[in-house]
Protein backbone atom coordinates (compact mmCIF):
# COMPACT_ATOMS: atom_id res chain seq x y z
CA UNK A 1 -13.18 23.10 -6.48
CA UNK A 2 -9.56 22.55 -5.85
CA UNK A 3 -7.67 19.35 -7.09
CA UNK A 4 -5.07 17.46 -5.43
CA UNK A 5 -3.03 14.73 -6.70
CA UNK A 6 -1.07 11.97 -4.45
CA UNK A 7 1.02 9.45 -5.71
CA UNK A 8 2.09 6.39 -3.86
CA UNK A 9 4.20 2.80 -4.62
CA UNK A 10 3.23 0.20 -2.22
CA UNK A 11 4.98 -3.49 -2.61
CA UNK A 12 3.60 -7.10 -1.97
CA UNK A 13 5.68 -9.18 -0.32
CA UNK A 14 4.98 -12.74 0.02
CA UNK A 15 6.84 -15.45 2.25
CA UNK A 16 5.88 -18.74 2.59
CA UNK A 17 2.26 -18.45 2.05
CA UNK A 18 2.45 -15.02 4.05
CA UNK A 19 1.83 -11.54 3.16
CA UNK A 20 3.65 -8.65 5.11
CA UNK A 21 1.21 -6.18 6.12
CA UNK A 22 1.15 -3.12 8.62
CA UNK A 23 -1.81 -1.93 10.85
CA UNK A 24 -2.61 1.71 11.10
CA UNK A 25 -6.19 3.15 12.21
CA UNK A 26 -9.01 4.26 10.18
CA UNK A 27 -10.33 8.13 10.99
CA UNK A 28 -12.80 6.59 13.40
CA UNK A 29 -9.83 4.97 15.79
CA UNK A 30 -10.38 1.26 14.52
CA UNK A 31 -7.19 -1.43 13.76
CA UNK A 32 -6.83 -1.36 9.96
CA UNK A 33 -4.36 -3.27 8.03
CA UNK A 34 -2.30 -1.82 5.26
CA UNK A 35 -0.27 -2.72 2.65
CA UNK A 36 3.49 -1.33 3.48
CA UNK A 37 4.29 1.95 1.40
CA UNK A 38 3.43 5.26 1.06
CA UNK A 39 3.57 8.95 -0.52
CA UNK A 40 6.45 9.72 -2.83
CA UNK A 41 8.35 12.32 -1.75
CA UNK A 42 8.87 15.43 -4.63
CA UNK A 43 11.96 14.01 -6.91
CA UNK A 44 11.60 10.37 -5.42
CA UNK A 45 12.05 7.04 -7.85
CA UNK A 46 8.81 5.09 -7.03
CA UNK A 47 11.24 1.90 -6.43
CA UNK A 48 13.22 4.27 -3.61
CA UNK A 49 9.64 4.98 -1.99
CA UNK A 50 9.15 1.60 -1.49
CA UNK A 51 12.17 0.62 -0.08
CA UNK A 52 11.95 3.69 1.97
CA UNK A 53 8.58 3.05 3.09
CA UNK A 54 8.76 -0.45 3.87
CA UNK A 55 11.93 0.14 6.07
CA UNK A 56 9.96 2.76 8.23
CA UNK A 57 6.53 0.48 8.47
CA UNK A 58 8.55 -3.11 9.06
CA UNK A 59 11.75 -3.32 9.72
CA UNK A 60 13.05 -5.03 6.27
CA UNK A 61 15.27 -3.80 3.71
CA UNK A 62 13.17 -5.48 0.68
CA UNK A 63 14.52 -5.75 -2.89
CA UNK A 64 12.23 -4.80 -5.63
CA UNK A 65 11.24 -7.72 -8.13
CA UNK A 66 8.71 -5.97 -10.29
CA UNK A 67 6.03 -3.65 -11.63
CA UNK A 68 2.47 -5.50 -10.77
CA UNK A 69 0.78 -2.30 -11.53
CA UNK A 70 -1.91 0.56 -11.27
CA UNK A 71 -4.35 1.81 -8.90
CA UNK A 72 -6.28 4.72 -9.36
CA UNK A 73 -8.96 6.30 -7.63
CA UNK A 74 -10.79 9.49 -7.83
CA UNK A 75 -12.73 10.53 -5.03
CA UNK A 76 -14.46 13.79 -3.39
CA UNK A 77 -13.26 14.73 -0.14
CA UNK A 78 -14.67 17.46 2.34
CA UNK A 79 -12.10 20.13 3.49
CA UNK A 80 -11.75 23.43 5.92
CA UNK A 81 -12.89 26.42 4.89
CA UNK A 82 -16.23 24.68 3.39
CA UNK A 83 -13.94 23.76 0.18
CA UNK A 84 -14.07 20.18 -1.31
CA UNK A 85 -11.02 18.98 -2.83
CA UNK A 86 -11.15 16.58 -5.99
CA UNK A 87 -8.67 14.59 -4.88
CA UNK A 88 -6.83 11.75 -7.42
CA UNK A 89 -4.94 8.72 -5.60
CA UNK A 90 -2.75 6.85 -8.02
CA UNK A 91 -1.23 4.13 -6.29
CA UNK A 92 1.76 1.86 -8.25
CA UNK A 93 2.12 -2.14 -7.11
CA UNK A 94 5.53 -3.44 -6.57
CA UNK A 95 6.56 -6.95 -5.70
CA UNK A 96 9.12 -7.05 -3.36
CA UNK A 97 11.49 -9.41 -1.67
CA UNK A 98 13.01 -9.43 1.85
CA UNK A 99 16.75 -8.45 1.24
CA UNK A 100 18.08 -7.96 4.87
CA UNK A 101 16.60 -6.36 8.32
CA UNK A 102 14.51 -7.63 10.98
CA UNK A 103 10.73 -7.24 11.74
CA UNK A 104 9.73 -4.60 14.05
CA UNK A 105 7.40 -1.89 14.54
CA UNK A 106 7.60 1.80 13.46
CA UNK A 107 8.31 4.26 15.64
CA UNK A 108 5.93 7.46 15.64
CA UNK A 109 4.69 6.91 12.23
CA UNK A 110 0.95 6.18 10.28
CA UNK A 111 1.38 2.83 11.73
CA UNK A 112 1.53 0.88 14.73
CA UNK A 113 2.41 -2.69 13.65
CA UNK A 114 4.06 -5.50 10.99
CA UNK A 115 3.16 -8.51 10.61
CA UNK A 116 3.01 -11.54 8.66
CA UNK A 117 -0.07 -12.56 7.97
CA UNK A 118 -1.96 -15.75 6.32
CA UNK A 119 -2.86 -15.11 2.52
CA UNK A 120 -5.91 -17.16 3.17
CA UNK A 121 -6.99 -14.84 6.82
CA UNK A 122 -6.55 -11.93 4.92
CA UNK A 123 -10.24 -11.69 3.49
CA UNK A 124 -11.03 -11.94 7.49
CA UNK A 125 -8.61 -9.09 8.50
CA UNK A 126 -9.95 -5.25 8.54
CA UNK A 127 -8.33 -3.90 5.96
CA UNK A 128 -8.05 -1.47 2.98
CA UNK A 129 -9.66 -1.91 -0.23
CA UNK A 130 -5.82 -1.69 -1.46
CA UNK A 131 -4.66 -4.63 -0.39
CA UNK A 132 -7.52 -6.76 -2.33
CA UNK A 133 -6.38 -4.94 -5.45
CA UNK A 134 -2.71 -5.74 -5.22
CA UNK A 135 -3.36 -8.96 -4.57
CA UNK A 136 -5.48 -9.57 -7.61
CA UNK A 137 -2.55 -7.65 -9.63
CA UNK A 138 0.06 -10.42 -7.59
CA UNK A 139 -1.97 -13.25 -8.45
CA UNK A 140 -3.52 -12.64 -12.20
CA UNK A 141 -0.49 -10.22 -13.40
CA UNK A 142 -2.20 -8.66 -16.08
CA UNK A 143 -0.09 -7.38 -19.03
CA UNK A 144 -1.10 -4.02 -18.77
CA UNK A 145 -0.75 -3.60 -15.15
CA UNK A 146 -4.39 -2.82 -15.19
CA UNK A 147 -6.93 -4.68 -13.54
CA UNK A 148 -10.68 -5.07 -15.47
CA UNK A 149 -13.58 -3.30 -13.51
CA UNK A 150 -15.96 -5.26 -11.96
CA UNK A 151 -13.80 -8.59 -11.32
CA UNK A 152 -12.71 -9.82 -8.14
């Protein structure tokens, strides 16, 4: 089975009780939100990523505050050719701060909108498993940048 490995730095960024989020679509067509950030690019600082990403997906030129931590996931996923692929996400939380820029939409990219949105709607919203895992890492900052299994 081939292995792949993908590493990504996404940042939280809260505002007066808001959290800045962008909405792409799942692989069936359906309105998903997303926390802003993606893929690092071969060579690229995780902090650059970030500010890279989250000026493509919003708008904002965001300063980065700090390391909240460490997702990882391992997962199985079907491929051409009748391959698998073992494929290993490792996602780094950042908190960020809005430095400059204005809110708007990206242009021909994974997503289709920014928003604020409500830290208390956000259990409502669709939305990726991600963003309930950095906001556990925002809110309980543990030392190790680790969350516990089976909390939440």
């Amino acid at each position: 089975m081939r292995r792949t490995l993908r590493v990504a730095a996404y940042a939280v960024v809260v505002r007066d009780g808001q959290l800045l989020l962008a909405r792409s679509r799942d692989d069936d067509g359906n309105p998903e939100w997303v926390l802003p950030g993606g893929g690092m690019e071969h060579g690229e600082d995780p902090c650059d990523t970030v500010r890279r990403e989250l000026e493509e997906e919003t708008g904002y030129l965001v300063e980065v505050t700090g390391f909240l931590g460490i997702d990882s996931g391992r997962r199985t996923l079907p491929r051409r050719f009748r391959r698998p692929v073992d494929h290993h996400g490792l996602r780094l939380v950042y908190e960020a701060r809005i430095a400059g820029g204005e809110l708007r939409d990206e242009v021909d990219g994974s997503t289709e909108l920014a928003a604020w949105q409500p830290l208390d709607a956000v259990p409502g919203l669709p939305r990726v498993g991600l963003i309930d895992t950095a906001l556990r890492l925002w809110r309980e900052r543990p030392p190790g940048g680790h969350l516990e299994a089976g909390r939440g």
